[in-house]
PDB file of N, CA and C in Angstrom:
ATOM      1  N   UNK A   1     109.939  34.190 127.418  1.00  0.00           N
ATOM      2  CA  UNK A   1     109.383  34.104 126.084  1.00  0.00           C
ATOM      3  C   UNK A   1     109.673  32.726 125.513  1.00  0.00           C
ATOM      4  N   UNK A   2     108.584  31.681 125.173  1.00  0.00           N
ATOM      5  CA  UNK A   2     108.624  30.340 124.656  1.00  0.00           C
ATOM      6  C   UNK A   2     108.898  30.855 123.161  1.00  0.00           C
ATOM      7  N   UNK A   3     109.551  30.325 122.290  1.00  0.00           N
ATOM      8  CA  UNK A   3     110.060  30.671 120.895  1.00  0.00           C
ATOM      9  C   UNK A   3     109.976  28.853 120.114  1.00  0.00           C
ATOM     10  N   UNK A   4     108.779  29.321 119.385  1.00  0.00           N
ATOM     11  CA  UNK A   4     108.329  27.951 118.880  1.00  0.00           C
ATOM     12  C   UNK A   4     109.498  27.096 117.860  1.00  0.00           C
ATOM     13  N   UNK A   5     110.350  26.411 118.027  1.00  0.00           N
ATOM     14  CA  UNK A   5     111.475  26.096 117.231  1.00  0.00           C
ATOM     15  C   UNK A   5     111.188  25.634 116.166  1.00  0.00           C
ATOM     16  N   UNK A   6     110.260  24.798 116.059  1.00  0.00           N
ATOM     17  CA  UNK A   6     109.320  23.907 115.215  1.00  0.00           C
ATOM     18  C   UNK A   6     109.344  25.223 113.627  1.00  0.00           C
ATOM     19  N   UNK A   7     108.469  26.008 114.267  1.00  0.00           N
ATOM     20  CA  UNK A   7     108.201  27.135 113.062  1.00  0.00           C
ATOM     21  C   UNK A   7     109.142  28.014 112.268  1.00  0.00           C
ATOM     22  N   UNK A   8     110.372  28.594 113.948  1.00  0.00           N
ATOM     23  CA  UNK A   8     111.171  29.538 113.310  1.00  0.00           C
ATOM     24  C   UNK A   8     112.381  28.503 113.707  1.00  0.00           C
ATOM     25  N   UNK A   9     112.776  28.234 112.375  1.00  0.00           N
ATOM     26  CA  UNK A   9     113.981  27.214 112.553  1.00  0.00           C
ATOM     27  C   UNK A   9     115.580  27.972 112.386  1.00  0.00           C
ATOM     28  N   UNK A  10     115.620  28.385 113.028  1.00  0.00           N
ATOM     29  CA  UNK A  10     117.004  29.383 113.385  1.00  0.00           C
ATOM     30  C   UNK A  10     117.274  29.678 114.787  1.00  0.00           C
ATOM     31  N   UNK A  11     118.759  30.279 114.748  1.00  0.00           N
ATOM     32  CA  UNK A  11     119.376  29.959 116.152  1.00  0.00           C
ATOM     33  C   UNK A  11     118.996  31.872 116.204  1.00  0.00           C
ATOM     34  N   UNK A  12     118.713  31.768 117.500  1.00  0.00           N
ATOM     35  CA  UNK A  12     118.194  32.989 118.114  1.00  0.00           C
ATOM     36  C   UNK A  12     119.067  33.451 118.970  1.00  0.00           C
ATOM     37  N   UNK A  13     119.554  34.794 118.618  1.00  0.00           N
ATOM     38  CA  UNK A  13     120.157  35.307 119.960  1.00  0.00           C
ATOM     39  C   UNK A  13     119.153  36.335 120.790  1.00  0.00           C
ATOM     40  N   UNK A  14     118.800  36.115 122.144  1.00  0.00           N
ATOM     41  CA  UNK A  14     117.956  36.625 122.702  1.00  0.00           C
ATOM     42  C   UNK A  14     118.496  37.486 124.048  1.00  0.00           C
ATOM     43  N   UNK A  15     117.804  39.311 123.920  1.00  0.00           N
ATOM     44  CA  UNK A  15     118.926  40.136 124.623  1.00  0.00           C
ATOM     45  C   UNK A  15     117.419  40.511 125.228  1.00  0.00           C
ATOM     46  N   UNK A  16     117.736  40.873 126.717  1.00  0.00           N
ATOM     47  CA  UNK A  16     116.954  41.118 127.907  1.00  0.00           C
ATOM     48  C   UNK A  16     117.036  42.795 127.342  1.00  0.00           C
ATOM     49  N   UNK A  17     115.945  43.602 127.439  1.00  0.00           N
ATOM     50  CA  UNK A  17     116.032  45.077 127.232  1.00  0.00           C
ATOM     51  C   UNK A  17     115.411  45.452 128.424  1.00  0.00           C
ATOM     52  N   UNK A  18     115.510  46.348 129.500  1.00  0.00           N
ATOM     53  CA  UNK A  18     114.601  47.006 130.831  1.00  0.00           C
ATOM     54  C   UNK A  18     114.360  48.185 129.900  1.00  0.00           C
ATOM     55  N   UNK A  19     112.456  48.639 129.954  1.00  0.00           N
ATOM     56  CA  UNK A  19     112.302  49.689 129.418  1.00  0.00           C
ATOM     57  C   UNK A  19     112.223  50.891 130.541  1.00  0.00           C
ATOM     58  N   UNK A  20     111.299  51.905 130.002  1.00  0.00           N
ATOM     59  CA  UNK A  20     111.447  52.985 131.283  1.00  0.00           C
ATOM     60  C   UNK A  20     110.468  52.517 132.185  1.00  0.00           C
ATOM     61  N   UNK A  21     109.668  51.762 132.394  1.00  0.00           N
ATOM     62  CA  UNK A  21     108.949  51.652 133.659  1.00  0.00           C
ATOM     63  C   UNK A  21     109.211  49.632 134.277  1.00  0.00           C
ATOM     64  N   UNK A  22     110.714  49.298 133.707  1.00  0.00           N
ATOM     65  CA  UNK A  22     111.403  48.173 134.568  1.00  0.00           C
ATOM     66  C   UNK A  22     110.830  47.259 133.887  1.00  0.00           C
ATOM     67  N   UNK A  23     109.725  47.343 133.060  1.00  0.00           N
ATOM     68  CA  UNK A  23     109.223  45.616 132.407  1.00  0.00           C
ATOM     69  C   UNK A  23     110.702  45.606 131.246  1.00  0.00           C
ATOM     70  N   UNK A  24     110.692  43.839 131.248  1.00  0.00           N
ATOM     71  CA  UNK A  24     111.996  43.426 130.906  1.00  0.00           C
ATOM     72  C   UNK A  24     111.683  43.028 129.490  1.00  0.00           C
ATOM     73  N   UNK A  25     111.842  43.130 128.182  1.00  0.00           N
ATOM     74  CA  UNK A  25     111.452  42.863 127.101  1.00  0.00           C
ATOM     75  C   UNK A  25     112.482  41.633 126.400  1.00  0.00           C
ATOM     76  N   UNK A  26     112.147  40.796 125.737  1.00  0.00           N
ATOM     77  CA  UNK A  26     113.035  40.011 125.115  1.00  0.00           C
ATOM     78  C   UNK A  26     112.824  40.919 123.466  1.00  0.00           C
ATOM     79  N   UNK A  27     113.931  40.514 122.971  1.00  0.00           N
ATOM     80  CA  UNK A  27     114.713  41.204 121.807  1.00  0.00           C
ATOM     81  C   UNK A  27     115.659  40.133 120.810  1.00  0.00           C
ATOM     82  N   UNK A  28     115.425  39.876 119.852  1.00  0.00           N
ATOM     83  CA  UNK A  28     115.887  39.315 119.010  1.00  0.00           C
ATOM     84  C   UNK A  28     116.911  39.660 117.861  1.00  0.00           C
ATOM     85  N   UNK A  29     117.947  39.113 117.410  1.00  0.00           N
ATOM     86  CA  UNK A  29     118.463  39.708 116.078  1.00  0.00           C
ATOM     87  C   UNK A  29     118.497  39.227 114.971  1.00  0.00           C
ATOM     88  N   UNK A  30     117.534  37.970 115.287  1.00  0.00           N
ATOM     89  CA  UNK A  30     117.605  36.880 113.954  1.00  0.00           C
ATOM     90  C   UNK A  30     116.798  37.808 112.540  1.00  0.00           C
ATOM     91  N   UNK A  31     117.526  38.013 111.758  1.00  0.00           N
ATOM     92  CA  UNK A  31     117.188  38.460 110.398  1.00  0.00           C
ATOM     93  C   UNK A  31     115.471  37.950 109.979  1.00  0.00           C
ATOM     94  N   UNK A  32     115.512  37.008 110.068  1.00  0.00           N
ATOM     95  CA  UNK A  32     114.684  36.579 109.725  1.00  0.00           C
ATOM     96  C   UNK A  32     113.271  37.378 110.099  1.00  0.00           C
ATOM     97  N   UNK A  33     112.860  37.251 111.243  1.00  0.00           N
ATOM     98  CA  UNK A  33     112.014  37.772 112.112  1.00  0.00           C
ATOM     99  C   UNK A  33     112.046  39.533 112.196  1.00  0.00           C
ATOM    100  N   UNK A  34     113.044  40.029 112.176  1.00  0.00           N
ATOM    101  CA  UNK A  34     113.388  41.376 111.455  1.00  0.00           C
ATOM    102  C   UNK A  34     112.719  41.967 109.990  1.00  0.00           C
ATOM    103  N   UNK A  35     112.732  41.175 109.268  1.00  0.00           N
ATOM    104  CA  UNK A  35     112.339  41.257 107.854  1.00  0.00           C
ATOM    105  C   UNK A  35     110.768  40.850 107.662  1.00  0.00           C
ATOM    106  N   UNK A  36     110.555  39.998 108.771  1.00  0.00           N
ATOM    107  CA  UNK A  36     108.926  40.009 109.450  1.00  0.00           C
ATOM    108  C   UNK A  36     108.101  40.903 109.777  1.00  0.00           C
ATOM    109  N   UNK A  37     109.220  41.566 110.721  1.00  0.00           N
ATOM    110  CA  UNK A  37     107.865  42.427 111.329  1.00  0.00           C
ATOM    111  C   UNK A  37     108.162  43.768 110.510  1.00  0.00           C
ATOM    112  N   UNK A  38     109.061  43.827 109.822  1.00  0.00           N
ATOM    113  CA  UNK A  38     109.332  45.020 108.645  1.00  0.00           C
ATOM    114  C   UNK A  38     108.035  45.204 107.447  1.00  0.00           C
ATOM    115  N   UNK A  39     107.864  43.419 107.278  1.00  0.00           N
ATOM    116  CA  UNK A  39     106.292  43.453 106.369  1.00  0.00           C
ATOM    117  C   UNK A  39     105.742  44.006 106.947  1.00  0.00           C
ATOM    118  N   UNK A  40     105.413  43.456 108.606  1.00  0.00           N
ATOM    119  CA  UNK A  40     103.865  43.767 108.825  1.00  0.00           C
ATOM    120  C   UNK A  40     103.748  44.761 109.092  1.00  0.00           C
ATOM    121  N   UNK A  41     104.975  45.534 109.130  1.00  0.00           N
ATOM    122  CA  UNK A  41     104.822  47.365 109.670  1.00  0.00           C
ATOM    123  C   UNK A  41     104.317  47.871 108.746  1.00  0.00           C
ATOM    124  N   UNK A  42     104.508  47.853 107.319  1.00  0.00           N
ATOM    125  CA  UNK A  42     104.225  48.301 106.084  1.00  0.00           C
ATOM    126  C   UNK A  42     102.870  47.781 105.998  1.00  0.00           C
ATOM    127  N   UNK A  43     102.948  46.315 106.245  1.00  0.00           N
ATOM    128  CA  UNK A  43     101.332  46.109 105.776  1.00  0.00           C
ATOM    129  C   UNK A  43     100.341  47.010 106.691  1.00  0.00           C
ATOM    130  N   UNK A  44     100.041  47.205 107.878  1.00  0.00           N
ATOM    131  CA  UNK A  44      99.718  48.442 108.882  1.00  0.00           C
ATOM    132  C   UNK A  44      99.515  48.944 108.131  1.00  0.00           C
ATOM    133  N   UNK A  45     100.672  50.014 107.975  1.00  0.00           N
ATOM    134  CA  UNK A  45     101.090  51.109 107.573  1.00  0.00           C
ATOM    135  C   UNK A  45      99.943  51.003 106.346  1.00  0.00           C
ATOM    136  N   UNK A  46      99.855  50.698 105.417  1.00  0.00           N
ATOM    137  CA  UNK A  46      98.748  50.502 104.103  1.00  0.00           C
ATOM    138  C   UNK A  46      97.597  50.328 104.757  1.00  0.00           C
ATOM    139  N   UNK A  47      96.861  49.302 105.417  1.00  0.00           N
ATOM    140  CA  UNK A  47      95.673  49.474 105.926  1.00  0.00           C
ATOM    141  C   UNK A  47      95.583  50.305 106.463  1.00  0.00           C
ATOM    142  N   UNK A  48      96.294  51.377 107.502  1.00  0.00           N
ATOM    143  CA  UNK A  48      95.615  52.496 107.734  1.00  0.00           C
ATOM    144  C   UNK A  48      95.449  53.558 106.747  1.00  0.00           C
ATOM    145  N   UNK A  49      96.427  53.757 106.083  1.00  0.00           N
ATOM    146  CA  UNK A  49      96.515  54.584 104.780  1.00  0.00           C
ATOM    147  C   UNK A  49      94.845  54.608 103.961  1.00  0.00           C
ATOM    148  N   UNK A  50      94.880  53.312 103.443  1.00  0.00           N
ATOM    149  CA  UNK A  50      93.321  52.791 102.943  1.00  0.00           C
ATOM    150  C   UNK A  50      92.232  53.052 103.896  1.00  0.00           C
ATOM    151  N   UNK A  51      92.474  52.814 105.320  1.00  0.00           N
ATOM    152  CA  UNK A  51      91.166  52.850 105.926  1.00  0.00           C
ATOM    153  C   UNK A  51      90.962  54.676 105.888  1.00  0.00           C
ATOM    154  N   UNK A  52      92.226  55.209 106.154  1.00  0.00           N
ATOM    155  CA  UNK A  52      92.181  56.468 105.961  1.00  0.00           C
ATOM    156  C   UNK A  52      91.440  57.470 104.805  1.00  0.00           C
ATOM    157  N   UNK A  53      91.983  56.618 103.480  1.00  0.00           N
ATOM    158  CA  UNK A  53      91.177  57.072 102.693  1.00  0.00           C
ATOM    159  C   UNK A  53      89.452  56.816 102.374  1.00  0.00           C
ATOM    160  N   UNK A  54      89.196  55.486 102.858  1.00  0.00           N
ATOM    161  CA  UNK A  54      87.617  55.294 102.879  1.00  0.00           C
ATOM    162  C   UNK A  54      86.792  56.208 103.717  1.00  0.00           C
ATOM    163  N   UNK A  55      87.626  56.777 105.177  1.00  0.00           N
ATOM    164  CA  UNK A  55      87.179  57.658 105.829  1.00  0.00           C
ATOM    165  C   UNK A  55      86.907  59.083 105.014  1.00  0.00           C
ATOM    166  N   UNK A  56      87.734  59.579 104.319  1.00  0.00           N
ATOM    167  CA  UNK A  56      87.856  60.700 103.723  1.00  0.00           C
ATOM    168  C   UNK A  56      86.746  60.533 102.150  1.00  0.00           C
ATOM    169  N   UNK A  57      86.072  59.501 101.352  1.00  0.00           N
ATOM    170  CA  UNK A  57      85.295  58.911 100.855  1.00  0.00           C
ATOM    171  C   UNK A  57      84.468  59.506 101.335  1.00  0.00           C
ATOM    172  N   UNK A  58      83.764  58.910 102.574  1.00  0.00           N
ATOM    173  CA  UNK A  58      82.921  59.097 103.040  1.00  0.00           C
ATOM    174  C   UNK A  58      82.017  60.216 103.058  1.00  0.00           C
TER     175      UNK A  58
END
């Protein structure tokens, strides 16, 4: 995994995870990037909600 330094300017600790079928995942604990993908889960999480409801509109 290339980790653009330029953008995310923090020191990364990076942990090898094997899932159940042996692909090797990189894993991060930098806060930062944590609190990232925490938005975008939520943001998801709302667009489907919304798309959900336009369906039910319909």
């Amino acid at each position: 995994m290339k980790i653009n330094n330029h953008f995310y300017q923090y020191n990364f600790e990076i942990k090898e995870q094997v899932t159940d079928n042996n692909q090797i995942t990189a894993t991060t604990d930098n806060i930062a990037i944590k609190n990232q993908k925490i938005l975008f889960d939520g943001l998801i999480k709302n667009l489907s909600q919304h798309t959900h409801q336009i369906d039910k509109d319909e």
